[in-house]
Protein backbone atom coordinates (compact mmCIF):
# COMPACT_ATOMS: atom_id res chain seq x y z
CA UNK A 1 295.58 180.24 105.38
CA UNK A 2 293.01 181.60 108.27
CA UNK A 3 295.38 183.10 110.36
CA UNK A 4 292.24 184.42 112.97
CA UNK A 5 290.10 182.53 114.77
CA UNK A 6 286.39 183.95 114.66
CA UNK A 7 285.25 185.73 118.04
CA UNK A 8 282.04 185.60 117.67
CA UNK A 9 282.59 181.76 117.63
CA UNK A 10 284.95 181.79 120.46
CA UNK A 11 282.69 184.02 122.49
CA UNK A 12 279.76 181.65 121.97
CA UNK A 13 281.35 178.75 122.59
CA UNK A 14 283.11 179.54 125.67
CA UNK A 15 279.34 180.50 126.86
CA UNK A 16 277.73 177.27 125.54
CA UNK A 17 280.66 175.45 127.55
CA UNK A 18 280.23 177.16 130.29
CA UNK A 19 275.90 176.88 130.47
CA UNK A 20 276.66 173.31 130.04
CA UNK A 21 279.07 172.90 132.52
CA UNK A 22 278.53 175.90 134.82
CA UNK A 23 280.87 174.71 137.55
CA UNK A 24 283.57 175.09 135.60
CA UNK A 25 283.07 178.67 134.39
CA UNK A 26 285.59 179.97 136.58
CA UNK A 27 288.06 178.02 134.86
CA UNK A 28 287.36 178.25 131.49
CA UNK A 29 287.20 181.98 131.41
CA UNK A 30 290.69 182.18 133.22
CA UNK A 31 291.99 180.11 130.45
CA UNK A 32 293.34 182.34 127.20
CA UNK A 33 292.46 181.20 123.82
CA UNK A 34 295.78 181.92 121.21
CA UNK A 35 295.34 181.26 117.81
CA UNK A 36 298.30 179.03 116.79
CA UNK A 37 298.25 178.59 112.78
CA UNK A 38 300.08 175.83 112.08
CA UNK A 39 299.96 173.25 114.94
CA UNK A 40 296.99 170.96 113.09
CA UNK A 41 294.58 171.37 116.29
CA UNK A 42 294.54 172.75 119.82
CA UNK A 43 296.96 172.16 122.80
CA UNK A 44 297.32 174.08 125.82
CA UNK A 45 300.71 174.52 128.20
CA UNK A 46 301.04 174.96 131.71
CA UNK A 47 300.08 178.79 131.95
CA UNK A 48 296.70 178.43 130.91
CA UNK A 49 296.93 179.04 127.34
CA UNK A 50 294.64 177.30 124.97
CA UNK A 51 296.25 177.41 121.69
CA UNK A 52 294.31 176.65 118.24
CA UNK A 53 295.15 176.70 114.94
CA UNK A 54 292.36 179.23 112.98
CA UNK A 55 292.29 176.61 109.74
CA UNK A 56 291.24 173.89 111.64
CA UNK A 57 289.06 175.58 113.79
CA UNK A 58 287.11 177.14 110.82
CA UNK A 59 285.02 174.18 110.19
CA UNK A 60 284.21 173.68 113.85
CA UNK A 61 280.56 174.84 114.93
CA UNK A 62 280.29 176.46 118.28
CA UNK A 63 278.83 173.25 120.25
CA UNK A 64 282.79 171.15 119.31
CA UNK A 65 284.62 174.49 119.84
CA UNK A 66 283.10 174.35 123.29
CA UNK A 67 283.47 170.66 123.92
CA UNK A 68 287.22 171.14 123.11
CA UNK A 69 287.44 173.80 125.16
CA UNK A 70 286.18 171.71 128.21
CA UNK A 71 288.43 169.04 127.13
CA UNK A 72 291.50 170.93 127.12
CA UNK A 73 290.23 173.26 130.42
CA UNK A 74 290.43 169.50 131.87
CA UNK A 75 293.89 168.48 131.47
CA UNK A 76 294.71 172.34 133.10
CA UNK A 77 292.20 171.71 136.31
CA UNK A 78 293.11 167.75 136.67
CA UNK A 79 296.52 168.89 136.94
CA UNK A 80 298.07 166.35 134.38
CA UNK A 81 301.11 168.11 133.81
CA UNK A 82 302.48 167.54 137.21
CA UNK A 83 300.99 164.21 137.55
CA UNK A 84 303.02 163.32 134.26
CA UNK A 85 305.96 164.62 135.71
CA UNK A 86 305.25 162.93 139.18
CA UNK A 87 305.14 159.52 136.64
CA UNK A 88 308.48 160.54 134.99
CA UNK A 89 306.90 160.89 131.16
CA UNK A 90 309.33 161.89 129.29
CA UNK A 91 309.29 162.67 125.25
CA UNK A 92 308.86 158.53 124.46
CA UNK A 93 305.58 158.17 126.50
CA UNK A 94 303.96 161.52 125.73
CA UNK A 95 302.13 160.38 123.65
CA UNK A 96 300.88 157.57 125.10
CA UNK A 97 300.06 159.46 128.72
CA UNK A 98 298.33 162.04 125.98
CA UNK A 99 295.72 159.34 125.34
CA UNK A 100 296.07 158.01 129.07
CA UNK A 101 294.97 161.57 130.07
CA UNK A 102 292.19 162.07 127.14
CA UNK A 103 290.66 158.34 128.27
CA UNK A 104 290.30 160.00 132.16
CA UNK A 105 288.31 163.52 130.47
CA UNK A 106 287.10 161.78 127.86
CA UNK A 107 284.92 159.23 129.60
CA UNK A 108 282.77 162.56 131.31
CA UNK A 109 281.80 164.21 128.82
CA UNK A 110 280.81 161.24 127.59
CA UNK A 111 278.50 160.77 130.38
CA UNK A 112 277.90 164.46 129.98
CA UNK A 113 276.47 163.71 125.96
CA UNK A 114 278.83 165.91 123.96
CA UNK A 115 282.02 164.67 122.41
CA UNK A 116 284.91 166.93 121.07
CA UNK A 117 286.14 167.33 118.05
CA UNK A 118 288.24 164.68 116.48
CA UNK A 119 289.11 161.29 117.92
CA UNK A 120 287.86 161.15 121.46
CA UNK A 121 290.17 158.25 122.81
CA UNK A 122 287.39 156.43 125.31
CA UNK A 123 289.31 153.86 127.93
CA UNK A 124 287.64 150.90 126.30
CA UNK A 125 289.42 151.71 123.14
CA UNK A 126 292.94 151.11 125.08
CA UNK A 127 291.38 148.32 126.79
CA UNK A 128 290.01 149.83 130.12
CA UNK A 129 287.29 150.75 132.04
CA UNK A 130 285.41 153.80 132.51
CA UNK A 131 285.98 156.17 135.85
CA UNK A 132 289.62 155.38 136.49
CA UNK A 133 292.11 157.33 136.35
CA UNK A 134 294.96 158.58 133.61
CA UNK A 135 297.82 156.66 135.82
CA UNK A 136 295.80 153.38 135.13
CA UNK A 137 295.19 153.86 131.85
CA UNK A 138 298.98 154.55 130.82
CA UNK A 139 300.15 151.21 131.42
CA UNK A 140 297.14 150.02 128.82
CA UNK A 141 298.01 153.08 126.21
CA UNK A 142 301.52 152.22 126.44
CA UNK A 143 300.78 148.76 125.49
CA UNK A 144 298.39 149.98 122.34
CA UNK A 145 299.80 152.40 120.32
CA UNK A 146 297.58 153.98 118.42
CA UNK A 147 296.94 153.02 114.46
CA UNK A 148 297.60 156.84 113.50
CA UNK A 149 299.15 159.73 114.24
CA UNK A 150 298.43 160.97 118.11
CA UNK A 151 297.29 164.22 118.79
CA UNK A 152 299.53 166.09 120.99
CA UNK A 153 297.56 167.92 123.43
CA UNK A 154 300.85 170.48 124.79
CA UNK A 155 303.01 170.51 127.89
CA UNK A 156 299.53 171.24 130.08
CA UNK A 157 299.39 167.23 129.29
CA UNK A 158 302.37 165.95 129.12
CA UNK A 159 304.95 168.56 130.97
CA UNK A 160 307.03 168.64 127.73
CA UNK A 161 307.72 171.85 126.51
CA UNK A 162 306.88 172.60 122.93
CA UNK A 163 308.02 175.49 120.30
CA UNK A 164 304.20 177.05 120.16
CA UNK A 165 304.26 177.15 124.35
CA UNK A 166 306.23 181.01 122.99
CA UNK A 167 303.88 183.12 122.49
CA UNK A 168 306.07 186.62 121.68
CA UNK A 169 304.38 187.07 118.83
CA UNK A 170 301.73 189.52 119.55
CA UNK A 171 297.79 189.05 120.15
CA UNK A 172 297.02 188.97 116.37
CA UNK A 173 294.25 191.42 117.42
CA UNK A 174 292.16 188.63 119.32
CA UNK A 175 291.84 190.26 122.27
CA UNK A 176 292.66 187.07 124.12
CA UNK A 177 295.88 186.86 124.53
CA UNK A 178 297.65 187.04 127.78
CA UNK A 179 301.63 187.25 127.81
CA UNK A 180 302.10 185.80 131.38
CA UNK A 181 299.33 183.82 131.72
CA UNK A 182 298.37 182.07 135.09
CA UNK A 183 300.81 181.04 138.05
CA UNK A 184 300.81 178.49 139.64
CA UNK A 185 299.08 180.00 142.69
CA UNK A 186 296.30 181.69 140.46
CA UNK A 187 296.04 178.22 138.77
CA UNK A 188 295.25 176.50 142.54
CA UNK A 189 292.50 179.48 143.22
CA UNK A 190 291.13 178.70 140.36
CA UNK A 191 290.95 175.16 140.64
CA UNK A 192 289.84 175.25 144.33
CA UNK A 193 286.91 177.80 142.91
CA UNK A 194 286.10 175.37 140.81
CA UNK A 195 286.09 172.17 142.84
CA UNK A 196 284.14 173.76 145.62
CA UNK A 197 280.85 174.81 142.27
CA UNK A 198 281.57 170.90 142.01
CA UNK A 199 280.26 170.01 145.24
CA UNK A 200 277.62 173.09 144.98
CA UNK A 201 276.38 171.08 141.78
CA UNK A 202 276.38 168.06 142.99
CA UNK A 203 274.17 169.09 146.10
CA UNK A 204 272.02 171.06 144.11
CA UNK A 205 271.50 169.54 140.46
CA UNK A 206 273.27 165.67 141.10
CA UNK A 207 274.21 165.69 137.26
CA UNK A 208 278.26 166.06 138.07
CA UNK A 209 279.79 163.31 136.12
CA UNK A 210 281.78 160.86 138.41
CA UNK A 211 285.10 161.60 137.37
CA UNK A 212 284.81 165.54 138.29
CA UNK A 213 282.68 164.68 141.64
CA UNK A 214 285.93 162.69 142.78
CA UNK A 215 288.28 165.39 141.78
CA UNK A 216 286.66 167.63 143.56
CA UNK A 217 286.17 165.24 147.16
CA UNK A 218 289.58 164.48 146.84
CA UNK A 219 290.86 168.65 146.43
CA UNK A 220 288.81 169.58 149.18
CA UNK A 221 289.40 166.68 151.39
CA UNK A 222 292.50 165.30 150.65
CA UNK A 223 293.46 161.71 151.85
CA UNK A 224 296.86 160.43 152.46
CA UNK A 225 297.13 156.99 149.70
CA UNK A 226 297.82 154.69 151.86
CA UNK A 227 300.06 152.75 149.85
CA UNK A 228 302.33 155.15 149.25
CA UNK A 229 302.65 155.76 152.68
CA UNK A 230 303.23 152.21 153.67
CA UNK A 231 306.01 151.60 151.27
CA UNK A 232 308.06 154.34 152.21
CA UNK A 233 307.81 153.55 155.44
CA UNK A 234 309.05 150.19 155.25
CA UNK A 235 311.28 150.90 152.72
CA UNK A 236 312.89 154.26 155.04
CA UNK A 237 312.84 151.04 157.73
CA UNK A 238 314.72 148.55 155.35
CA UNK A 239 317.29 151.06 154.36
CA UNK A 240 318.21 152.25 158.32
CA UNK A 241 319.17 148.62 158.51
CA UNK A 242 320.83 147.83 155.65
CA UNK A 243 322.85 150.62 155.82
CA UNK A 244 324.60 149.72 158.87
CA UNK A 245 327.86 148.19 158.63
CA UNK A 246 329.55 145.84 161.58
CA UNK A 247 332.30 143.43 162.39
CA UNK A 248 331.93 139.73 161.93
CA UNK A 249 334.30 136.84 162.05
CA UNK A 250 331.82 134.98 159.90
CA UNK A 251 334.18 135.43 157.15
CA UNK A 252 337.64 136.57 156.64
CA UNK A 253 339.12 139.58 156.87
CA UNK A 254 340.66 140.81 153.55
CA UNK A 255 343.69 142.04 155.59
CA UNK A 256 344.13 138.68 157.24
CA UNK A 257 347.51 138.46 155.65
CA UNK A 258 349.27 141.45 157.23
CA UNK A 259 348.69 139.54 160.66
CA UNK A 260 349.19 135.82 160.12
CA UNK A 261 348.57 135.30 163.47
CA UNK A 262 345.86 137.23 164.70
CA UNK A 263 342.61 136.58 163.47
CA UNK A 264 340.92 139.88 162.13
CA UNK A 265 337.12 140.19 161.41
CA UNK A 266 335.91 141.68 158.61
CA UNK A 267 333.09 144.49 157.74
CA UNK A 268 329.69 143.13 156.94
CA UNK A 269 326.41 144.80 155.95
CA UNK A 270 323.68 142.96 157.21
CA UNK A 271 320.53 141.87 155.03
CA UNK A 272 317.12 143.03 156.26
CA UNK A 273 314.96 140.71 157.57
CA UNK A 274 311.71 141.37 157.51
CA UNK A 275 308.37 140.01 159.91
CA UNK A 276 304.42 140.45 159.85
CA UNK A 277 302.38 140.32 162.58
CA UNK A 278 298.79 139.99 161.57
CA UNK A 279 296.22 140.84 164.09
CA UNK A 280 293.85 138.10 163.62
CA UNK A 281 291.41 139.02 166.64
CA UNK A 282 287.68 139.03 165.72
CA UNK A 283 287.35 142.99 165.37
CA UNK A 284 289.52 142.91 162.19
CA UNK A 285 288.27 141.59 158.57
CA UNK A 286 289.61 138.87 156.62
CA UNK A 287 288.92 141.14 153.38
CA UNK A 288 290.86 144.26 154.63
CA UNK A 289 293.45 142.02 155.76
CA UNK A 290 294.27 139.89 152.40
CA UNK A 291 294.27 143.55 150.47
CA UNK A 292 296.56 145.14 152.90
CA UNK A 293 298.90 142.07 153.08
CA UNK A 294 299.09 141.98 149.19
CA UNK A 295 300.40 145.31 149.18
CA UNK A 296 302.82 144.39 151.80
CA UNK A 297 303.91 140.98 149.59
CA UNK A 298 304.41 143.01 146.49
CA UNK A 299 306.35 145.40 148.47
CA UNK A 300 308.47 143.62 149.84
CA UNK A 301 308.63 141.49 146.48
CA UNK A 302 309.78 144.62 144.51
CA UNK A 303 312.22 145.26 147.69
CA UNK A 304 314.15 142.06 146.96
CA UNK A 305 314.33 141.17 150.55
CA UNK A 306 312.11 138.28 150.62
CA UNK A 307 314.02 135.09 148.60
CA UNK A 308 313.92 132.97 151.52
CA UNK A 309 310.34 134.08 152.75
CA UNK A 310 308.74 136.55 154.82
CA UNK A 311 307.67 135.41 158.34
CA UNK A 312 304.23 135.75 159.71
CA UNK A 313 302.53 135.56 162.49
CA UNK A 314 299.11 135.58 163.02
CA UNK A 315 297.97 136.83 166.76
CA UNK A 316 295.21 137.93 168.92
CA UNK A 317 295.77 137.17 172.38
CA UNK A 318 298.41 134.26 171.72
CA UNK A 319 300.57 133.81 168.83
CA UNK A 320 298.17 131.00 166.63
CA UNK A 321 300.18 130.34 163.59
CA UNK A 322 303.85 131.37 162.15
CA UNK A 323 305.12 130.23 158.94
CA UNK A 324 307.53 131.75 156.29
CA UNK A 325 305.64 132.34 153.65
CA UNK A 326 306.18 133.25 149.76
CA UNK A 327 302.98 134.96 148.83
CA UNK A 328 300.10 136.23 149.99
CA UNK A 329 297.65 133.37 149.50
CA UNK A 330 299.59 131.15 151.78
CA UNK A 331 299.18 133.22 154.77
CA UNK A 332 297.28 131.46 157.59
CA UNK A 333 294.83 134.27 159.24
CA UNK A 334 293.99 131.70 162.16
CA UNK A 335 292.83 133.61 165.96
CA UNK A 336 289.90 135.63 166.18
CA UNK A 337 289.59 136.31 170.00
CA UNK A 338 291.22 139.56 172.07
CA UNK A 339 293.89 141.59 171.08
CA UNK A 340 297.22 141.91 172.62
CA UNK A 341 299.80 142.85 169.96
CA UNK A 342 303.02 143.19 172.38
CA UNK A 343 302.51 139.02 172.28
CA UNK A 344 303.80 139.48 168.58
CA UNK A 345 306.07 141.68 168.82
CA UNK A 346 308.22 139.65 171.30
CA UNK A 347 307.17 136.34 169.48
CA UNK A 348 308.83 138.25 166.05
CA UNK A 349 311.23 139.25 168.27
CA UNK A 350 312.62 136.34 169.53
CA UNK A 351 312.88 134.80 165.67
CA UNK A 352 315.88 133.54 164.36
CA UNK A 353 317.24 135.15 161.98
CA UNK A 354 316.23 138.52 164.41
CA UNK A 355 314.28 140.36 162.49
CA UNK A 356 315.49 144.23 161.36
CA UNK A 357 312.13 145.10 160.67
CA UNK A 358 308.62 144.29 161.80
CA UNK A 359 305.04 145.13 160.25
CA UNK A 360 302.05 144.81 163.01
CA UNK A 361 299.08 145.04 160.52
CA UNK A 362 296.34 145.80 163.32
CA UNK A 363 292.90 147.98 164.00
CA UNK A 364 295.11 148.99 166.98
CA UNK A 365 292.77 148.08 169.26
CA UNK A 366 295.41 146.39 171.41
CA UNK A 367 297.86 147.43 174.57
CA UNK A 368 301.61 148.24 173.45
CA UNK A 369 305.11 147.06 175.11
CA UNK A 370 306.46 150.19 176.97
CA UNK A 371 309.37 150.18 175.06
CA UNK A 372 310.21 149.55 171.60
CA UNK A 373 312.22 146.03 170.43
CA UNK A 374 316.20 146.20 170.81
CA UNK A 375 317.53 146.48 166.75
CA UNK A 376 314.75 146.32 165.39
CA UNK A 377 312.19 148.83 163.96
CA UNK A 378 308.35 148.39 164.10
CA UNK A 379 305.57 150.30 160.75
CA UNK A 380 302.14 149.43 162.40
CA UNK A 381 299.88 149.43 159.53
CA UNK A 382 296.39 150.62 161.44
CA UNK A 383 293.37 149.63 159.95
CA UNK A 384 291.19 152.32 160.45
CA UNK A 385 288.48 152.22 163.06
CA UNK A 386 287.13 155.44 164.44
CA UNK A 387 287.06 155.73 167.95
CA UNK A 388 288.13 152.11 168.89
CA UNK A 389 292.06 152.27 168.59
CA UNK A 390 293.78 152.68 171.76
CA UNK A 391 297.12 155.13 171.53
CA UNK A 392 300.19 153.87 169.18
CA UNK A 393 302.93 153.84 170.81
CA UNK A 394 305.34 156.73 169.98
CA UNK A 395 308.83 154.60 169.20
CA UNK A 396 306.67 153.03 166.01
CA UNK A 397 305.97 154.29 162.86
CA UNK A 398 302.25 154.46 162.12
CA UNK A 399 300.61 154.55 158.46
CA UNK A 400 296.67 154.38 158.45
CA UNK A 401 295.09 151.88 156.20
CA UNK A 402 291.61 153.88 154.54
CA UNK A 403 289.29 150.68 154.41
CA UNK A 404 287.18 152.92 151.69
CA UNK A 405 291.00 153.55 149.41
């Protein structure tokens, strides 16, 4: 059994990689090749090891060694180790993030002309699109297993550790090997190095595949997902509220029986209720508006806090239209005038139930009450509209909807 992998190979496919993709050089000469005998084909971990096994890569030529190297230099720079994590793989959907992971790389080179070695797992094979992203294409990979046996690319994939991520065995006289390999602070140098020859690329050549021009944009200029934001927001909101416990003589105390003759209340904890006001004025878009409120309806959906219907109001100057609604689709967007959001606020306000919580979905282009509601907490969803909004008031709490997210 080759127990070596050939260095002259290596050597010259690391530089074929890294003239055909020169803006990631910096990354894949950081990353250490190990030959691995055994392990059927390459994987790396999350120190920046590449490992190989010599008998398979024997019968590679130097153009598939350096595709695979590119490959596998992707999962380190696209950080899909941590994203797994972040998604809560575990050892059951490895595998199937694996191929999630190797659809999101996959698709680039692709557009780049060169294939690795192998099965290259495109997204239309698990049913997908090209230029999304590996969180997308789990759900799809986890509902198409794959006929054979997957390839399993190492913890720098997946996050799960595996018996070849040891690597006490020596340097088998490759002159690659690196004990320690990189930290997690050398690993964000490098990848900042090589998002920012990304953007040098794309300025200078435009031939940057799609998926690596985004990466890049979104290291160098991160934006807050919106989404995310908004749902832990009103879900931080929800909780305050339904973690509050009262008196009520609604119902029965359970210790009505030690005093016959006094009438005891008992401890409730209130359901949420939760409102919408919609800013309906004419500076806002019906398009913006129907995504942003879908979030908010399968929010609130997942939440569990919406059996009997969500109330909402739609508002510009006056309150037009209020109706508890089930969905989305049956929301009314009726105004399109001025703006003056404290006239929905006191019109959610005065509801009955009282709402806990209330969502003002608005380009903020509106005057505020001076003081926020009695009991009840206010998540302005802000549209965003450079250089129109007027100040948020400080007593709410704001999330800002990207129109381009």
């Amino acid at each position: 059994m080759t127990e070596q992998l050939d260095a002259r190979t290596l050597a010259a496919s690391r530089l074929w990689a890294a003239h055909k993709f020169p803006y990631l050089a910096s990354a894949l000469f950081a990353t250490r090749v190990v030959p691995k005998p055994g392990i059927g084909g390459a994987a790396v971990d999350e120190q920046w090891r590449l490992y190989v096994d010599p008998a398979v890569a024997s019968d590679w030529s130097v153009e598939q060694m350096g595709s695979l190297i590119v490959h596998h230099v992707g999962h380190l720079v696209r950080e899909h180790a941590e994203r797994a994590r972040a998604m809560g793989i575990d050892p059951s959907t490895a595998d199937a993030w694996t191929r999630a992971c190797d659809a999101e790389l996959n698709d680039d080179l692709a557009e780049a002309g060169i294939t690795p070695p192998g099965h290259a797992v495109l997204p239309e094979e698990l049913g997908g699109v090209r230029g999304r992203m590996a969180e997308e294409y789990f759900a799809l990979a986890a509902a198409a297993p794959p006929d054979g046996e997957p390839d399993d690319h190492g913890s720098g994939t997946h996050g799960q550790s595996r018996d070849w991520d040891d690597d006490s065995d020596g340097d088998g006289g490759q002159g690659e090997r690196n004990d320690r390999g990189l930290d997690q602070h050398e690993a964000q140098l490098v990848r900042r190095r090589v998002a920012e020859a990304v953007q040098q690329a794309v300025r200078e050549r435009g031939d940057v595949p799609g998926g690596w021009r985004r990466w890049a944009g979104e290291l160098l200029h991160p934006r807050v997902d919106w989404r995310r934001a908004l749902a832990a927001e009103i879900r931080r909101s929800i909780q305050r509220h339904a973690g509050r416990v009262d008196y009520s003589y609604r119902r029965p105390s359970r210790r009505a029986s030690v005093s016959p003759d006094v009438v005891l209340p008992a401890m409730e904890r209130p359901v949420p209720e939760v409102a919408i006001v919609v800013d309906t004025s004419a500076s806002m878009g019906d398009d913006l508006l129907e995504r942003v409120l879908g979030e908010i309806d399968g929010l609130l959906d997942a939440i569990g806090v919406r059996t009997a219907g969500v109330p909402v109001l739609a508002v510009d100057t006056e309150v037009h239209a209020m109706s508890r609604v089930h969905s989305a689709r049956q929301v009314v967007l009726a105004g399109g005038g001025g703006t003056d959001m404290s006239r929905g606020l006191a019109a959610a306000t005065a509801l009955r139930p009282k709402p806990s919580v209330v969502v003002v979905l608005t380009d903020g282009y509106t005057p505020w009450p001076a003081f926020a509601p009695k009991a009840t907490s206010v998540v302005v969803a802000l549209v965003e509209s450079p250089g129109r909004s007027w100040p948020t008031p400080d007593w709410a709490r704001v999330v800002v909807i990207d129109d381009a997210a």
